[in-house]
Protein backbone atom coordinates (compact mmCIF):
# COMPACT_ATOMS: atom_id res chain seq x y z
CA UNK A 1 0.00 0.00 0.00
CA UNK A 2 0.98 3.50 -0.45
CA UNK A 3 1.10 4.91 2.82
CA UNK A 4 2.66 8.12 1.50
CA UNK A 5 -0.44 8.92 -0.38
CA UNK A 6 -2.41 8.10 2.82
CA UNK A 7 -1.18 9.84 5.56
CA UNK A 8 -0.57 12.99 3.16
CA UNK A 9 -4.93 13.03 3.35
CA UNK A 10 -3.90 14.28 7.47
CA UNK A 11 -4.01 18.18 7.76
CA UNK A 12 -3.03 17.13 10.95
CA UNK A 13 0.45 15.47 12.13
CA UNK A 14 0.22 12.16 11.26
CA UNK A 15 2.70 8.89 10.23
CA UNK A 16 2.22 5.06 10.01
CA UNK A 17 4.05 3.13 12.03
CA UNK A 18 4.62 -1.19 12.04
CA UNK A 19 4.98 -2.85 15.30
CA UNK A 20 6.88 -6.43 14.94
CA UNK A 21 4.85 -9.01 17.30
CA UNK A 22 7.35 -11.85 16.71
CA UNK A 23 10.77 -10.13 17.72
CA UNK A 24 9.21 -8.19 21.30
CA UNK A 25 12.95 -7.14 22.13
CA UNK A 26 14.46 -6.03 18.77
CA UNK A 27 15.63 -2.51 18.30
CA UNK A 28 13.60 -2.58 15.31
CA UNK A 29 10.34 -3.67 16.72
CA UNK A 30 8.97 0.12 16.08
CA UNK A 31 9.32 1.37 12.81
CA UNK A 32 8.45 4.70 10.64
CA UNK A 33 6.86 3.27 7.42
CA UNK A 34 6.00 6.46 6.47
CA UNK A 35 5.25 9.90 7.20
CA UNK A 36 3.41 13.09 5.98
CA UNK A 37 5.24 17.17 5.62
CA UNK A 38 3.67 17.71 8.96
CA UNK A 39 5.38 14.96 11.06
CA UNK A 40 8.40 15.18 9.27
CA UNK A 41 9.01 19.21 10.05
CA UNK A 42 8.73 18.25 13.56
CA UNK A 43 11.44 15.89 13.78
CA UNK A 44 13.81 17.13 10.54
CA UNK A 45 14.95 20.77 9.73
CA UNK A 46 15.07 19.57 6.12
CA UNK A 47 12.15 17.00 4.90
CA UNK A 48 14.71 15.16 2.33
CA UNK A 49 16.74 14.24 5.24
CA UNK A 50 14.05 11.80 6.46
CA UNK A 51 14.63 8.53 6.08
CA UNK A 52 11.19 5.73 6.51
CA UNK A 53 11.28 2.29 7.28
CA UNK A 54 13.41 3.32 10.24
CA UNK A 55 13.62 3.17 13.88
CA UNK A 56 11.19 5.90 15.45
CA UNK A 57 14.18 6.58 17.93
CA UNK A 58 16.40 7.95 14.92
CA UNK A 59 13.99 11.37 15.46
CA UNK A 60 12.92 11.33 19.13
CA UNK A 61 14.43 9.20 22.04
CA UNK A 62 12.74 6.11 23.31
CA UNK A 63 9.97 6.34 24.83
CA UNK A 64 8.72 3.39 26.70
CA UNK A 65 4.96 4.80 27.81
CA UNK A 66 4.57 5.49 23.88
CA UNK A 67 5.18 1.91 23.13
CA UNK A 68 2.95 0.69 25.45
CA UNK A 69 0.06 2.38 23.63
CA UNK A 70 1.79 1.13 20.37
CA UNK A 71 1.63 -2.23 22.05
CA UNK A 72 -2.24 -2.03 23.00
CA UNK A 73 -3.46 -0.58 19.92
CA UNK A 74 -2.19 -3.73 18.14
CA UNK A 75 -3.14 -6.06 20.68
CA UNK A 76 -6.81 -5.51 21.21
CA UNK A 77 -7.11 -3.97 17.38
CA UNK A 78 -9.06 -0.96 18.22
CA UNK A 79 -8.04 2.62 18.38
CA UNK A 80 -5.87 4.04 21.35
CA UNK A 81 -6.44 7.96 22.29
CA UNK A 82 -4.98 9.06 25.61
CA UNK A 83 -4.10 12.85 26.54
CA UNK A 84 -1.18 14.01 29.28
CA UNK A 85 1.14 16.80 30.21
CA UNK A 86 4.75 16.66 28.59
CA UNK A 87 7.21 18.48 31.34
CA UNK A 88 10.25 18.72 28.54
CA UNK A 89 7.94 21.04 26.16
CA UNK A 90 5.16 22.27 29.06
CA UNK A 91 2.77 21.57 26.75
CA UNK A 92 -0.28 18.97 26.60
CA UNK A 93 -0.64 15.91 23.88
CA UNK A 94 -3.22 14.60 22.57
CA UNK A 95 -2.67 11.19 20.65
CA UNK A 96 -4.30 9.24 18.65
CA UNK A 97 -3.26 5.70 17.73
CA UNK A 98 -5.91 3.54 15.14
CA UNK A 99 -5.14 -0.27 14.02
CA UNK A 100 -4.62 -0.83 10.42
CA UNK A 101 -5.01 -3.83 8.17
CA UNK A 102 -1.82 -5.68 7.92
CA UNK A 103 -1.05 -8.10 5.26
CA UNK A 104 1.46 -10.01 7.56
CA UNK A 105 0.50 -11.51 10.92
CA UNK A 106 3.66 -10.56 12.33
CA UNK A 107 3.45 -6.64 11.88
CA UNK A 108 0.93 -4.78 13.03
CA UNK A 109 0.26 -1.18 11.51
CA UNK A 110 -0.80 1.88 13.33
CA UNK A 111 -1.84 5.42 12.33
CA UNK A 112 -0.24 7.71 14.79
CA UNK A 113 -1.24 11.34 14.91
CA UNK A 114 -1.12 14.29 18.15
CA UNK A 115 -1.43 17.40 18.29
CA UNK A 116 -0.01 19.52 21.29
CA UNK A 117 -1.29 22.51 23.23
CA UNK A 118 -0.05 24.81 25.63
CA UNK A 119 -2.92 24.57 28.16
CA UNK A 120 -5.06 21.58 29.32
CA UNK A 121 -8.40 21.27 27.68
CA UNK A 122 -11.14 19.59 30.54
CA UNK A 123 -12.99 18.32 28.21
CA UNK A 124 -10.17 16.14 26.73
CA UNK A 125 -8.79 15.21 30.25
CA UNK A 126 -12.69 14.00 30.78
CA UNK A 127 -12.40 11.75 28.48
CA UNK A 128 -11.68 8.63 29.96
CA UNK A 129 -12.92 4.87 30.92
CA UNK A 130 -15.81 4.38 33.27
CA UNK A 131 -13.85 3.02 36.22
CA UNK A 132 -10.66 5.59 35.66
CA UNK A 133 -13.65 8.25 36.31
CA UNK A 134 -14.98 6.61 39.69
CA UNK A 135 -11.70 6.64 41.23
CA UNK A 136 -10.99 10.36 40.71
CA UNK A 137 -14.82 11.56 41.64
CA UNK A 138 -13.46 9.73 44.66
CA UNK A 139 -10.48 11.52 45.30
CA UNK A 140 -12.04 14.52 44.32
CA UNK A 141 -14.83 13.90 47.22
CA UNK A 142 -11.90 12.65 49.08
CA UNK A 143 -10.03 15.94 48.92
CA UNK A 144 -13.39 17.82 50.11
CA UNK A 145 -14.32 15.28 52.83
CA UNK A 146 -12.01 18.09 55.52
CA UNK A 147 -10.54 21.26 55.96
CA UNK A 148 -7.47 19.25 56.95
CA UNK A 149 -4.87 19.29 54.34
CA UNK A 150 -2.67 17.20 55.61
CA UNK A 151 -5.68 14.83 56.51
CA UNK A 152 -7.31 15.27 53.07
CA UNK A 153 -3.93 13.86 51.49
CA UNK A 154 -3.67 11.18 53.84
CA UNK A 155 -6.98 10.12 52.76
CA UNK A 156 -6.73 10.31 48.89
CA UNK A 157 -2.81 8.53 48.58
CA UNK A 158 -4.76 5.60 50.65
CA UNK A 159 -7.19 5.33 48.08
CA UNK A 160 -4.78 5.80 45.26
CA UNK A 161 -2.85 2.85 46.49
CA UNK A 162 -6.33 0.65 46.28
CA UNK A 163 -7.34 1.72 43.11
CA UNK A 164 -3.63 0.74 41.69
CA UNK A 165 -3.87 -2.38 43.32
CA UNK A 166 -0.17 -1.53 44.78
CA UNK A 167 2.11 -2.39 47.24
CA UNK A 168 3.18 1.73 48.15
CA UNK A 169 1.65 4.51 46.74
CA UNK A 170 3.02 8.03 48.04
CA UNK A 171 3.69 11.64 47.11
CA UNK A 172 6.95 13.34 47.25
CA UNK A 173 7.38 17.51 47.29
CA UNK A 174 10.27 19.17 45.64
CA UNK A 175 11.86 22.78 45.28
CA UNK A 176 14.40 22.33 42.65
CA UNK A 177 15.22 25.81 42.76
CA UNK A 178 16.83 25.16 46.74
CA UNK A 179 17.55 21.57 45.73
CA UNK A 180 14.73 20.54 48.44
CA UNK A 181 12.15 17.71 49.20
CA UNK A 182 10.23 15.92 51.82
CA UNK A 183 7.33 13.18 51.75
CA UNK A 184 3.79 14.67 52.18
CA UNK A 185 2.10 10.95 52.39
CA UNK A 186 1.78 7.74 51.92
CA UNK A 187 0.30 4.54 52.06
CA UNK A 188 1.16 0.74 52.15
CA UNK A 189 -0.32 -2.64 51.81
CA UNK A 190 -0.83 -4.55 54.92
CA UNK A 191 1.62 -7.60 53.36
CA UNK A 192 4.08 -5.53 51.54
CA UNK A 193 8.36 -5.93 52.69
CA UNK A 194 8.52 -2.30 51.27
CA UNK A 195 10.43 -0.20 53.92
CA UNK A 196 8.76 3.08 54.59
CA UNK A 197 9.81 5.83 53.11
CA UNK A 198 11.30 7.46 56.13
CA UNK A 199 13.72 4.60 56.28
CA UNK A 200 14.92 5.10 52.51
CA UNK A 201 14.69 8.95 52.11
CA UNK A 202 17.88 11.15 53.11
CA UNK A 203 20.49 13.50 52.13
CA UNK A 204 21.63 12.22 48.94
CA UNK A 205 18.39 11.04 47.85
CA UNK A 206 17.68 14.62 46.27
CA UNK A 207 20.43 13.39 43.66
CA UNK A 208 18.21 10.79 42.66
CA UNK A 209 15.43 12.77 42.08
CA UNK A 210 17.05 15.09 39.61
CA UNK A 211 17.42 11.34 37.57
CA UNK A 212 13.64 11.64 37.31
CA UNK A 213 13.54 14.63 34.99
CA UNK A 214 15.61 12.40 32.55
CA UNK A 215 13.94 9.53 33.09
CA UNK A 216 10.53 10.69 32.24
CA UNK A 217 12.31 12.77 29.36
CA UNK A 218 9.59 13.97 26.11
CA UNK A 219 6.92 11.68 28.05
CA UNK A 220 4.36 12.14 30.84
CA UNK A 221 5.67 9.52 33.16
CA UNK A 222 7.79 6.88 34.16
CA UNK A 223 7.03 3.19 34.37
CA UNK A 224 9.15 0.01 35.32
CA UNK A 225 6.95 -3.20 34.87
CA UNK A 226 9.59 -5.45 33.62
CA UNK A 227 13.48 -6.28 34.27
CA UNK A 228 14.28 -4.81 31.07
CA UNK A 229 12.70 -1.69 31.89
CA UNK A 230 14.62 -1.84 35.03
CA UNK A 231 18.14 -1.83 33.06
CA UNK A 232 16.82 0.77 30.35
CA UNK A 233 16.45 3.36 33.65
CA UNK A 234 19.58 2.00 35.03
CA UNK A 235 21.68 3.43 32.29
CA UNK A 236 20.54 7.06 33.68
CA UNK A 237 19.78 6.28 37.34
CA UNK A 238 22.37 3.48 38.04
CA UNK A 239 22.47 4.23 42.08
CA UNK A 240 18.49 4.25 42.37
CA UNK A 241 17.77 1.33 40.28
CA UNK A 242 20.10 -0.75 42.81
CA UNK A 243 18.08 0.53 46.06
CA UNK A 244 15.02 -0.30 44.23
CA UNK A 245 16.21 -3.91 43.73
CA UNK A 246 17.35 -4.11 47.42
CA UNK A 247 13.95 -2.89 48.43
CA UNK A 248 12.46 -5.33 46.46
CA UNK A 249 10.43 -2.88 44.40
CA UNK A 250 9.44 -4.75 41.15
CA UNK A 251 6.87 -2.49 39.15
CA UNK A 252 6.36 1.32 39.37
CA UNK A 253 5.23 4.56 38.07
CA UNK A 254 6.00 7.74 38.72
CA UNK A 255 3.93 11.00 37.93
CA UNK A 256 5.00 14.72 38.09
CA UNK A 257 3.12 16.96 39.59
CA UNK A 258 3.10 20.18 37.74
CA UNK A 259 2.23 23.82 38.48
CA UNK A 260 2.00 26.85 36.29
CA UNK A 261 5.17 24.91 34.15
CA UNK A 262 6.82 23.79 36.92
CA UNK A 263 7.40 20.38 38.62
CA UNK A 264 6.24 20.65 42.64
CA UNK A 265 6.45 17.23 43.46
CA UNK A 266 6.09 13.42 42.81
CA UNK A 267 3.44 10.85 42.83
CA UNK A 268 4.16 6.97 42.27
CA UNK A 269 2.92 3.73 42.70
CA UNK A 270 5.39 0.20 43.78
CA UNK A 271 4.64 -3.60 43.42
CA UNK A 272 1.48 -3.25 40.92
CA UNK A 273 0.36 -5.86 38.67
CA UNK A 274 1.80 -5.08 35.30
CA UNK A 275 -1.60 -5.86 33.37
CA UNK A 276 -3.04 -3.29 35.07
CA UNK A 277 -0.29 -0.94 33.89
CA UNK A 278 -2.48 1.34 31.32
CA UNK A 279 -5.13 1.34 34.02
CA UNK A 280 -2.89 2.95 36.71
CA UNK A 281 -0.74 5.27 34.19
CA UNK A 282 -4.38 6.95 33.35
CA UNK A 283 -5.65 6.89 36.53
CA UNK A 284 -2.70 8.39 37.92
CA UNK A 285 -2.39 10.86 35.46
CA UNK A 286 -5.69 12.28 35.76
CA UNK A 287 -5.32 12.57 39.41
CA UNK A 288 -1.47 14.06 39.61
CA UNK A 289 -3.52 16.93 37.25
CA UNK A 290 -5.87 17.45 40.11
CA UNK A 291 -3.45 17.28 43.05
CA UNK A 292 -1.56 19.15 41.45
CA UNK A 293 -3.69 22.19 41.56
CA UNK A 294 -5.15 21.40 45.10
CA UNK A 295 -1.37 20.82 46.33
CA UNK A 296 -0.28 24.38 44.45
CA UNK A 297 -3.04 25.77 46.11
CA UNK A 298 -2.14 24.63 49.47
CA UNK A 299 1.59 25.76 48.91
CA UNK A 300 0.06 29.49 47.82
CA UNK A 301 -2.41 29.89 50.82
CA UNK A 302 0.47 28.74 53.23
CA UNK A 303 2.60 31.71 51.50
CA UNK A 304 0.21 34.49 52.20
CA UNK A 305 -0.55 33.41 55.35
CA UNK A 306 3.76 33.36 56.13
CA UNK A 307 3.84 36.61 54.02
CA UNK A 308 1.05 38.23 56.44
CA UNK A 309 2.69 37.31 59.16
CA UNK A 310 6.36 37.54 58.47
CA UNK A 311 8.31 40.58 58.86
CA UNK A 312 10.25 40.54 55.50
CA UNK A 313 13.28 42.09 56.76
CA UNK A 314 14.12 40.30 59.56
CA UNK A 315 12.64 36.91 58.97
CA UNK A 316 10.67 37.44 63.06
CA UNK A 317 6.77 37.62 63.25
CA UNK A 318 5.56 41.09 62.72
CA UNK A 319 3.21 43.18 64.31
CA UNK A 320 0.34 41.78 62.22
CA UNK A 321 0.94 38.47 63.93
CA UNK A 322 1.68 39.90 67.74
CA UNK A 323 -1.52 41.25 67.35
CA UNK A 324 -3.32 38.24 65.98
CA UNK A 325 -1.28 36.49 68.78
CA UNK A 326 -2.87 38.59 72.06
CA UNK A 327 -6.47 39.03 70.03
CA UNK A 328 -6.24 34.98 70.49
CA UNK A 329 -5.55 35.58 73.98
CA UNK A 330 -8.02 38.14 75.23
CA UNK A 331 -10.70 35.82 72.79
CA UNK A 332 -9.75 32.93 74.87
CA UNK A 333 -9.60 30.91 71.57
CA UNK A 334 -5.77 30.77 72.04
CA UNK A 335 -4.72 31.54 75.18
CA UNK A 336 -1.31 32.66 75.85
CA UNK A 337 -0.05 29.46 77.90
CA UNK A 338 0.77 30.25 82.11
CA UNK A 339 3.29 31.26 83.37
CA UNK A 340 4.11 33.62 80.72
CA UNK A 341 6.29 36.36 80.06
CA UNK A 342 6.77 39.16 78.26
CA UNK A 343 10.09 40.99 76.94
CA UNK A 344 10.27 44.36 74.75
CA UNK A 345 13.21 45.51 72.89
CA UNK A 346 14.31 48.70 71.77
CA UNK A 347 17.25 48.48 68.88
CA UNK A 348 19.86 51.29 70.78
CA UNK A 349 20.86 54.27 68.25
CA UNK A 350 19.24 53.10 65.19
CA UNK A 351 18.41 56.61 64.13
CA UNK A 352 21.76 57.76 64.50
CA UNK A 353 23.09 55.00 62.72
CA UNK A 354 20.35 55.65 59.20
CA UNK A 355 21.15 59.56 59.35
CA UNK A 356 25.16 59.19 59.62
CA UNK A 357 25.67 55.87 57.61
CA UNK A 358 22.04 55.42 55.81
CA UNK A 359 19.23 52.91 56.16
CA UNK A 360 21.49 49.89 54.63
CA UNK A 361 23.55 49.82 58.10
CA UNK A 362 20.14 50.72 60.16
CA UNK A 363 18.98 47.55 58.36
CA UNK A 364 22.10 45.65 59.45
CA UNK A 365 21.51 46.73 63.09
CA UNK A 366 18.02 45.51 63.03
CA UNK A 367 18.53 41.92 61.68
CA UNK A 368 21.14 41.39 64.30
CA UNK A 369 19.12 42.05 67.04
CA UNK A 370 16.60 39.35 65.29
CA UNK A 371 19.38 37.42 64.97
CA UNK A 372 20.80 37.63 68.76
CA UNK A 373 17.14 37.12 69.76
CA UNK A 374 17.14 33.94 67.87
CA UNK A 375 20.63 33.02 69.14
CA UNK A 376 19.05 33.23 73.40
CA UNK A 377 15.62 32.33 72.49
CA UNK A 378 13.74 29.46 74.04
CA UNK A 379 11.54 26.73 72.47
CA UNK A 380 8.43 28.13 74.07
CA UNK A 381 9.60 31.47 72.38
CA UNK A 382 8.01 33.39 69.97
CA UNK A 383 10.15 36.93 68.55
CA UNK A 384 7.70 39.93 67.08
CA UNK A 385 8.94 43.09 65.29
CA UNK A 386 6.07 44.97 66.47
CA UNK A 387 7.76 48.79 65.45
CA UNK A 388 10.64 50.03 63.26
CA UNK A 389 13.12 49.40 66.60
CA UNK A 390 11.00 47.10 68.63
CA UNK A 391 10.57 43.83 69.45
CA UNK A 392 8.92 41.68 71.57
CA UNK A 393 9.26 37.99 72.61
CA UNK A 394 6.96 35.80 74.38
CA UNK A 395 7.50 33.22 75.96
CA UNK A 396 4.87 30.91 77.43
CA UNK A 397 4.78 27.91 79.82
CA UNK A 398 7.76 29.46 82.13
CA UNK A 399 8.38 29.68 85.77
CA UNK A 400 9.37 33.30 87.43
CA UNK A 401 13.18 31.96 87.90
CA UNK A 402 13.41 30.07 84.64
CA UNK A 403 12.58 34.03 83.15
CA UNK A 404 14.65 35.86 84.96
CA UNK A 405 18.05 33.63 83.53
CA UNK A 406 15.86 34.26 80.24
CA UNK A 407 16.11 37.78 80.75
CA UNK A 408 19.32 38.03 82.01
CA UNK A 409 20.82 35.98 79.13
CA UNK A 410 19.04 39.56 77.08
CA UNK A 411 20.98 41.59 79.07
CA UNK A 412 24.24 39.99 79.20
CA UNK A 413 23.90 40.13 75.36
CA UNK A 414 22.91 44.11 74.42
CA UNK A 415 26.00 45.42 74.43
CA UNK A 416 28.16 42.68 72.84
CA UNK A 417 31.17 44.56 70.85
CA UNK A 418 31.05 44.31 67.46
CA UNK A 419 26.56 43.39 67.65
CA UNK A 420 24.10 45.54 67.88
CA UNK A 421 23.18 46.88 71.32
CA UNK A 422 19.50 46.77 72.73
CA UNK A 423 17.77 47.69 75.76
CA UNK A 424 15.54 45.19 77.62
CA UNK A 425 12.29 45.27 79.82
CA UNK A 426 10.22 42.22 81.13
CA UNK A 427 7.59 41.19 82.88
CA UNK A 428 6.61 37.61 84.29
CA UNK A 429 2.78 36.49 84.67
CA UNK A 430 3.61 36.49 88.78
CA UNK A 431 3.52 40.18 88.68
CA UNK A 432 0.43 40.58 86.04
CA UNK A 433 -0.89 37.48 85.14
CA UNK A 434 -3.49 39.70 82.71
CA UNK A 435 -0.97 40.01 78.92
CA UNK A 436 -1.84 43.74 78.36
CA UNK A 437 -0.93 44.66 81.63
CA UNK A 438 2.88 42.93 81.89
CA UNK A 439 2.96 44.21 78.19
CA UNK A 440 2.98 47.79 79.56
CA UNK A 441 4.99 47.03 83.09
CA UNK A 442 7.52 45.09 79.88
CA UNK A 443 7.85 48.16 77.74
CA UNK A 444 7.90 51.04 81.07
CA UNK A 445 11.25 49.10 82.06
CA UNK A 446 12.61 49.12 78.94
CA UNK A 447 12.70 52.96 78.30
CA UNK A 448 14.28 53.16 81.65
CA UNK A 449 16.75 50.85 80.52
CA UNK A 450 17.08 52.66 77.18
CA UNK A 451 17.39 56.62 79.78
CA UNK A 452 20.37 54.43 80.94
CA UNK A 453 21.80 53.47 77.75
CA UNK A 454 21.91 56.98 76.19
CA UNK A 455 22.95 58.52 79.81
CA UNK A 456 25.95 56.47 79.38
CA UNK A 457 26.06 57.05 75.40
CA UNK A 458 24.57 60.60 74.49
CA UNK A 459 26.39 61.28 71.12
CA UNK A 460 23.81 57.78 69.98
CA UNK A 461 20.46 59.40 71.55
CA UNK A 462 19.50 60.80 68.24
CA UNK A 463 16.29 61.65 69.44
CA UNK A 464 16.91 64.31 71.38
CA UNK A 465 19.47 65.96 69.41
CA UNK A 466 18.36 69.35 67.82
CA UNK A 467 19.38 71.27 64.39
């Protein structure tokens, strides 16, 4: 047959491709019979250079989740479309795969055609088997069940691991811009080996996850359900494909989670049944779309709410949160824990210090302080910037003597040479057990200590100084 003639009737990208059923392991078990203009621009700069009756990997590299939909278009004769998120070009493809008539019973032939978008379509994504559908209106319900987060995921990577039939099923975070990760769940099977993840995950396991990039490559995924599969990954991930093998892990598939174009995280699946392979990759692809967008949404919301309550320059609370803080207090839906107490300080000649040297060394003065605060702080501790030279910590669940070596340790540190120098005023709950009140008696004793500073220091008591 003339295939040239054939696919050149496709506006669309489109080339035939023959699948050998006899020789499962040759190199040449996928080959390029023909092709029309469109495919061949996308994988040649010049369309004479393309050769047919080739390899498919002589234009794009290997791709094992495109040969398994090669594979099952063949095998059950009847047209393959699936539609996922390629990292390498941030785009989505859609692809279409239909069985043609093949005059030998060892080749199958297969119309392959895709076209790729920058944004997901819904309705495309929607467009999937009966039971892949079930199991994400489940996690979607799932995800909506609480207001807990950290709940809500528990819940869903459970159900995951059912619908997958799997041994371990769990999600991984990552910040590849500071080279950062940590597990958010997962789930096992009640007869699994598997160690948990806590066991396996550590410092140098970060390295391995920049192999998954590579692995996963121009696809959507990546999939081991076979030993060859296993030494195909090992070629790029040689350290991680041993640690699988001494965990015992057998079969797996792993999912990016993406974001506005950018991987946040991981989802995979360990010790499935490779039929079921297809069944998983879809089901797991439709739901890494949705947790994806519920887990960026998370990540955004916990932003703001560090943003509001952050000061920026310092890195401390600020005075958004210390009022938040004793609002929670006075409400009695927080209470500030007894014994308390309560420490204000005042950053010593920072005026004099932004008018002689400008607000860059001011600046300075002010994150040491934080940073000196931090240094002497206590794990019951909580730091405020609550004005542009004021702090306050509190610190809750703390006997009278245990806060006066916690206030001493302030004093014996604002006027280290070479740091910035502070005054200091507390109060403990003993005196006034009522916050507002040892707030006041707190700050009162620190502008005495602060007349005592610049008594001892005028040329730095800006304040008073006159033109």
């Amino acid at each position: 047959m003339d295939y040239k003639n054939f696919v050149d009737n496709f506006s669309r990208v489109a080339c035939v491709l023959s699948v050998n059923l006899k020789e499962k392991n040759s190199e040449n078990r996928y080959l390029i019979v023909d092709a029309n203009d469109a495919y061949k621009h996308t994988v040649v700069q010049n369309i004479e250079d393309f050769a047919v009756n080739v390899p498919y990997t002589r234009y794009i590299p290997k791709a094992k989740n495109f040969e398994d939909l090669c594979d099952k278009c063949v095998r059950d004769d009847r047209p393959v479309h699936t539609y996922f998120d390629i990292e390498l070009y941030n785009a989505w493809m859609e692809v279409f795969l239909t069985p043609l008539a093949s005059d030998d019973s060892d080749t199958g032939l297969i119309l392959f055609s895709y076209e790729m978008n920058p944004k997901a379509d819904v309705d495309k994504l929607a467009d999937i088997s009966s039971e892949t559908a079930t199991n994400v209106i489940k996690t979607c319900l799932k995800l909506r069940e609480t207001n807990d987060f950290q709940e809500a995921m528990n819940s869903v990577i459970a159900d995951i691991r059912e619908q997958c039939a799997a041994k371990r099923c769990c999600i991984l975070l990552t910040d590849f811009d500071k080279r950062e990760y940590k597990l958010l769940c997962e789930d096992y099977g009640g007869d699994t080996t598997l160690l948990p993840m806590a066991e396996i995950l550590n410092e140098d396991f970060y390295r391995i996850i920049e192999t998954w990039p590579r692995l996963i490559h121009k696809s959507n995924c990546f999939v081991i359900t076979n030993e060859s599969d296993m030494e195909e990954a090992r070629k790029v991930a040689p350290e991680w494909i041993d640690s699988l093998k001494i965990d015992d892990v057998r079969t797996l598939v792993i999912y990016p989670l993406r974001s506005n174009n950018k991987t946040i995280g991981y989802i995979w699946a360990g010790n499935f049944d490779p039929a079921k392979t297809l069944m998983i990759k879809e089901t797991l692809g439709i739901t890494a779309f949705i947790l994806s967008a519920e887990i960026a949404n998370e990540q955004n919301v916990r932003k703001m709410k560090i943003m509001s309550s952050t000061d920026l320059l310092t890195g401390v609370y600020n005075r958004n949160a210390m009022n938040n803080r004793i609002s929670e207090d006075l409400n009695g839906s927080k209470p500030i824990a007894r014994p308390f107490g309560i420490c204000f300080i005042d950053v010593n000649g920072l005026k004099a210090t932004n008018d002689l040297k400008g607000h860059e060394a001011g600046d300075k003065l002010l994150k040491d302080v934080a940073s000196i605060l931090n240094e002497i702080k206590l794990p019951s501790s909580a730091i405020y910037r609550v004005g542009g030279d004021e702090f306050m910590v509190i610190t809750e669940k703390i006997k009278l003597m245990d806060f006066k070596k916690f206030s001493q340790s302030l004093l014996d540190n604002s006027e280290r040479p070479g740091r910035a120098h502070f005054a200091v005023g507390s109060c403990h709950s003993d005196e006034a057990d009522d916050v507002i009140k040892a707030m006041q008696n707190a700050d009162a004793r620190m502008y005495e200590v602060k007349a005592e500073y610049y008594s001892r220091h005028p040329e730095m008591d800006w304040h008073n100084k006159t033109e």
